[in-house]
Structures are given as structure tokens and as C-alpha cells.
Protein backbone atom coordinates (compact mmCIF):
# COMPACT_ATOMS: atom_id res chain seq x y z
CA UNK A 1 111.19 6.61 41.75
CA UNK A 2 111.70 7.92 45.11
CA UNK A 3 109.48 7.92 48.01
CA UNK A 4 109.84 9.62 51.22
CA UNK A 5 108.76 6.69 53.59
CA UNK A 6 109.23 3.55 53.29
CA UNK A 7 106.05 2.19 52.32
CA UNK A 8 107.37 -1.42 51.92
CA UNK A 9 108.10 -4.28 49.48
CA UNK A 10 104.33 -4.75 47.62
CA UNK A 11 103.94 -1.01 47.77
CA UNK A 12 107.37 0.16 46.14
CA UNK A 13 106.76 -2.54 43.74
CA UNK A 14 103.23 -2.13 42.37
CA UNK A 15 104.21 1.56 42.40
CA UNK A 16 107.31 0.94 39.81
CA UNK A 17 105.14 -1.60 37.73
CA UNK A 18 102.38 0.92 37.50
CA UNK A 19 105.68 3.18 35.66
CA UNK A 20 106.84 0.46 33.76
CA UNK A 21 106.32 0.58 29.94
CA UNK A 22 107.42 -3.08 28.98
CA UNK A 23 105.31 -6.71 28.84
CA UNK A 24 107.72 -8.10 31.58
CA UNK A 25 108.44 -7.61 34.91
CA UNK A 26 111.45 -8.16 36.97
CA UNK A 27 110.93 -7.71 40.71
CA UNK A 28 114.43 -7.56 42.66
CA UNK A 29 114.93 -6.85 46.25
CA UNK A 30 118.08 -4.20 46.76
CA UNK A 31 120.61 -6.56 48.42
CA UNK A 32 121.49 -8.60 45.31
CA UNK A 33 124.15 -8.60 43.49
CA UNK A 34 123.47 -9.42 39.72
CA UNK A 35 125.54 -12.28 38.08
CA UNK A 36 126.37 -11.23 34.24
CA UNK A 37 123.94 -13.23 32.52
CA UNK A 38 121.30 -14.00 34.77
CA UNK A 39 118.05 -12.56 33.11
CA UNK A 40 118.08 -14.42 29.43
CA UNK A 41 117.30 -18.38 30.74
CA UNK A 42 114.49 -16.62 33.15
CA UNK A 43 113.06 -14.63 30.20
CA UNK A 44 113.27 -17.22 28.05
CA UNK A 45 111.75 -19.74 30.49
CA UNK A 46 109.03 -16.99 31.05
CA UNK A 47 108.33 -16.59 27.00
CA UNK A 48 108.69 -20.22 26.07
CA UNK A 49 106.18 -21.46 23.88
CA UNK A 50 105.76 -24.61 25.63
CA UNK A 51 104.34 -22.05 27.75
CA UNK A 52 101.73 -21.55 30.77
CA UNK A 53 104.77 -20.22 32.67
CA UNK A 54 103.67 -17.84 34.97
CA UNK A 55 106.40 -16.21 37.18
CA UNK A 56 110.03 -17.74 37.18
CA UNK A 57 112.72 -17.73 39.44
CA UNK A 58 116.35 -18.15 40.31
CA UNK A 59 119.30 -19.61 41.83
CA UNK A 60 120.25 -17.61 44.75
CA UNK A 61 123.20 -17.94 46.61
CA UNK A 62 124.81 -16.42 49.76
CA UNK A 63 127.21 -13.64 49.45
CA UNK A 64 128.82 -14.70 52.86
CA UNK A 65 129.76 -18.16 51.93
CA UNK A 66 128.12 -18.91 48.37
CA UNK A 67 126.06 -21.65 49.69
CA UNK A 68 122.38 -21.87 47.94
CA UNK A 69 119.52 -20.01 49.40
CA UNK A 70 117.35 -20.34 46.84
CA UNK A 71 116.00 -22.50 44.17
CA UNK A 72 112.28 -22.19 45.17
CA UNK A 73 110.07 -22.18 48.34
CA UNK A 74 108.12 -25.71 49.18
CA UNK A 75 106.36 -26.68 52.44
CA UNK A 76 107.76 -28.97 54.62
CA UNK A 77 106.19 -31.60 56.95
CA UNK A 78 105.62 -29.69 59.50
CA UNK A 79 103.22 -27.33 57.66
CA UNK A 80 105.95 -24.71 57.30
CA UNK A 81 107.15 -22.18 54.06
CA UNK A 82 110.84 -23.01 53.30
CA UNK A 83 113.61 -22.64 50.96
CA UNK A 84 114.67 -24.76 48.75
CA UNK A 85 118.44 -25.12 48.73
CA UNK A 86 119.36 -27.77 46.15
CA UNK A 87 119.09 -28.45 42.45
CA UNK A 88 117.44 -31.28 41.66
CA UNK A 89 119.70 -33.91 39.32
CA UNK A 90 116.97 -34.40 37.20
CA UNK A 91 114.46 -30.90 37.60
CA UNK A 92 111.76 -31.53 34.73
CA UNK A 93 111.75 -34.44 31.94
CA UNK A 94 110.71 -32.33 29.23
CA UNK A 95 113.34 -29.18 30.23
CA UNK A 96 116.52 -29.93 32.48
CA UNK A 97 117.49 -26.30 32.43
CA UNK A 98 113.59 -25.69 34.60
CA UNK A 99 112.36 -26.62 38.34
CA UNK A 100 108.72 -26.33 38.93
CA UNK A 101 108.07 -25.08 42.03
CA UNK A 102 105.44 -23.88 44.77
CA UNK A 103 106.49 -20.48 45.11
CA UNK A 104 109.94 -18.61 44.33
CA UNK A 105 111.09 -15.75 45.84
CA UNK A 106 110.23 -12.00 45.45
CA UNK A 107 114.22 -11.24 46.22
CA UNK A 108 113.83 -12.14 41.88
CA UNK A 109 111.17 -13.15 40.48
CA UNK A 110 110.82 -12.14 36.70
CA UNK A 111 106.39 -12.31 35.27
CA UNK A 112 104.49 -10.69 32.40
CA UNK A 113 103.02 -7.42 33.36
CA UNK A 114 99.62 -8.58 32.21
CA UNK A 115 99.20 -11.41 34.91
CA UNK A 116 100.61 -9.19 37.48
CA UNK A 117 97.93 -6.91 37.49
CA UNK A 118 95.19 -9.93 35.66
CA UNK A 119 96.24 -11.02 39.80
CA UNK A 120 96.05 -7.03 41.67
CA UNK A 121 99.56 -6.97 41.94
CA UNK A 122 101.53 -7.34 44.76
CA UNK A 123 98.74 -7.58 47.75
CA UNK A 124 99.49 -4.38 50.13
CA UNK A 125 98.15 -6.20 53.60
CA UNK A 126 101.45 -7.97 53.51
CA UNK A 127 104.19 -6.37 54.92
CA UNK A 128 107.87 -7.27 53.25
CA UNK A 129 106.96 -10.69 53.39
CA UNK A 130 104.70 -13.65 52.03
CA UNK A 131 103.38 -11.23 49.21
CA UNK A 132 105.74 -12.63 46.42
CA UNK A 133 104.51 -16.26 47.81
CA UNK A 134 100.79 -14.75 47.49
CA UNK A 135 101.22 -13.77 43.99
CA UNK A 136 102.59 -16.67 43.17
CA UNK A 137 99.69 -18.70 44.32
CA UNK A 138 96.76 -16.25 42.47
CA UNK A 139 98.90 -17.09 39.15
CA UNK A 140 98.61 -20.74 39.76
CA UNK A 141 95.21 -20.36 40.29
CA UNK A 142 94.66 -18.92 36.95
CA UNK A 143 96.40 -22.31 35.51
CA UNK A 144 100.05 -20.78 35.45
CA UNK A 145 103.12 -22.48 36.30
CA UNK A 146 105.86 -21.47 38.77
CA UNK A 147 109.65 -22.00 37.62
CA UNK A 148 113.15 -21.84 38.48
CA UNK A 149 115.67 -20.82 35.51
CA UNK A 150 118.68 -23.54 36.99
CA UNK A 151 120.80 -21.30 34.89
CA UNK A 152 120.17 -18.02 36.15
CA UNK A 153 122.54 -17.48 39.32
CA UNK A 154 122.12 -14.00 41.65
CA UNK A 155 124.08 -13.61 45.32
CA UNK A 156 121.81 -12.28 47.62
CA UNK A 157 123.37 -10.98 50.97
CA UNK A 158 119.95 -12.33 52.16
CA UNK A 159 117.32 -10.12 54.86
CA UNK A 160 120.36 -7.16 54.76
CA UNK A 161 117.53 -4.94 55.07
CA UNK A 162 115.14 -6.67 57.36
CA UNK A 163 115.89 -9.20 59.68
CA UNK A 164 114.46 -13.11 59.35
CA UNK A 165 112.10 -12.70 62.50
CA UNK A 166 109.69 -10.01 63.40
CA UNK A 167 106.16 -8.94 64.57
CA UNK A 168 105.18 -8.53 60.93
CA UNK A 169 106.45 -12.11 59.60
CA UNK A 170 104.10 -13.81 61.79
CA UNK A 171 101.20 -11.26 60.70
CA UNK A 172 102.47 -12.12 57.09
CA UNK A 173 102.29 -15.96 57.87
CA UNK A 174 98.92 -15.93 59.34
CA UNK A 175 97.21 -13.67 56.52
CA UNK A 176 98.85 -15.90 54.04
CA UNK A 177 97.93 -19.09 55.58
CA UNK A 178 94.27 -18.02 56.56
CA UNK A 179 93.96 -17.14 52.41
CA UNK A 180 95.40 -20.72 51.24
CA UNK A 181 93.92 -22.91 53.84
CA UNK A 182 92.70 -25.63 51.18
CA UNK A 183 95.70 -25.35 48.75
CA UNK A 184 98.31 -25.02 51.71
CA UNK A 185 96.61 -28.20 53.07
CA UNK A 186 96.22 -30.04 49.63
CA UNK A 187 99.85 -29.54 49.15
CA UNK A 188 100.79 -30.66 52.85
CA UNK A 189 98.58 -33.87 52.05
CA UNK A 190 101.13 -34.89 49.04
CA UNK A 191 104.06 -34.03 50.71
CA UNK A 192 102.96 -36.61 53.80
CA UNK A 193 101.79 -39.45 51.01
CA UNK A 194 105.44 -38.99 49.17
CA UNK A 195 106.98 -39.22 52.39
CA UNK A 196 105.01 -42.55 53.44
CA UNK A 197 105.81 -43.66 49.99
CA UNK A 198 109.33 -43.65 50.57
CA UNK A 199 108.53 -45.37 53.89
């Protein structure tokens, strides 16, 4: 599908999804490079029966140096939306091959076509940036988890086509956090009593 502007990340998206035939989704940004076998652990993580999986992601890692980008977003201490960039030793009791996460990046991010649109799709007031986070949240407010597939590895040559800091990131970051006040703040809450925990 081609357009002739560039109407952005949620746009081009919900455009192809509203073209798409089959029950899944896979959302991928245009600098990746795809690893041979990454999309069976995140569509099986996605279709497990254990189930209540929502949208999965990956392991991402740098084409300049191969260093991880990726394995989820979280929110720091600070209040702040960041990148995971390790794999935990021991991700999830019940499935070591699975991280659960806060958010995972829209760069891939692989969901049934049924929640995608059950959530409005990809929210068009953000601008290449904090939508795939957005979506993420509306599908764990509907009691659906967000994953990591460990095993599933993608490079990403990482903002190629945008840079990390502009006018419309801090637009993004203000719509996003003026939508999720109480869960942004719920979530900053634990991360402060784990880190008093640990002293």
C-alpha cells in the first residue's frame, strides 16, 4: 500500500490492518532486519492456550554493535518510559522462553486482529511515538497480558528514520502520560516499594 505523504506510524498501520485478511497482526517498523526464525516463539506465545496474551514482543538488538535494545519498555524511578536491555535469568516460573512486560515496542510487536481494533487501533493523536505503548496499555486494560518471545531475535538499526528527540516526542509523552495518570502512577508506586525492599 502506498501513500503519497507520510501520514505516520499509527496511520500507515491501522491503514494496512484495515487490508489485512488474517487473525494476527504483525506490526514492524522499516529499519529491521528480520532474523530467520523470529515470528514462530512470538506466534506461539501469542496463541498459547495458557493464554490471555495480548500483544508480544521481541528481542531487539543493535545493528551497529549487536548490543540489546529491546526486551520490553518499563518505567524507571524517575517516572520515565525506558527500554529494557537485558534478559532476565529467570523471566516467568511457569514459561522461561516468556518476559511479561509493561509495554514492548511497536518497532515488532505481533497481536490478534480482533483486540486491535476491540482497542481502536493504533490511536492517530500520536505521532511516531508512544502509540504502540498506548495500545499496549488499552489491551491490559481489557485483562490481556504483554510478552516478550526471549527466543525471537530482530536487529533494528534503531530511530534510522526519525531521530530519538523531537517536538513531537514530548507531545507524544505528555498525551500518553495525561491518558495513564493512575496506571503510570500505580506502576511508579511498585517500582519505588521494590526498590526500598531491596534497601
Amino acid at each position: 500500500l502506498r501513500s503519497e505523504v507520510s501520514r505516520g506510524y499509527a496511520a500507515n498501520n491501522n491503514a494496512a490492518a484495515r487490508q489485512a485478511k488474517g487473525e494476527v497482526l504483525a506490526l514492524l517498523n522499516n529499519d529491521l532486519l528480520l532474523q530467520a526464525g523470529w515470528l514462530p516463539p512470538m506466534l506461539d506465545l501469542l496463541l498459547s492456550p495458557q493464554g490471555k496474551v495480548g500483544v508480544v514482543g521481541n528481542v531487539q538488538r543493535r545493528m551497529a554493535d549487536g548490543s540489546i535494545d529491546h526486551t520490553g519498555v518499563a518505567l524507571n524511578a524517575r517516572g520515565q518510559l525506558e527500554h529494557l536491555t537485558h534478559i532476565d535469568p529467570v523471566p516467568d516460573p511457569g514459561n522461561v522462553r516468556r518476559a511479561m512486560r509493561l509495554a514492548v515496542t511497536g518497532a515488532c510487536m505481533l497481536l490478534r486482529a480482533a483486540d486491535f481494533w476491540a482497542c481502536g487501533g493504533l490511536d492517530e493523536q500520536y505521532r511516531n511515538g508512544a502509540e504502540d505503548v498506548d495500545v499496549c496499555f488499552k489491551l491490559r486494560e481489557r485483562g490481556l497480558r504483554v510478552c516478550v518471545a526471549l527466543d525471537s531475535v530482530v536487529q533494528h538499526h534503531v530511530s534510522l528514520s526519525r531521530g530519538r528527540t523531537s517536538l513531537d516526542n514530548e507531545r507524544n509523552s505528555r498525551l500518553l502520560f495525561s491518558r495513564w495518570r493512575a496506571l503510570l502512577k500505580q506502576e511508579l508506586a511498585a517500582v519505588w516499594l521494590d526498590a526500598l525492599a531491596q534497601g
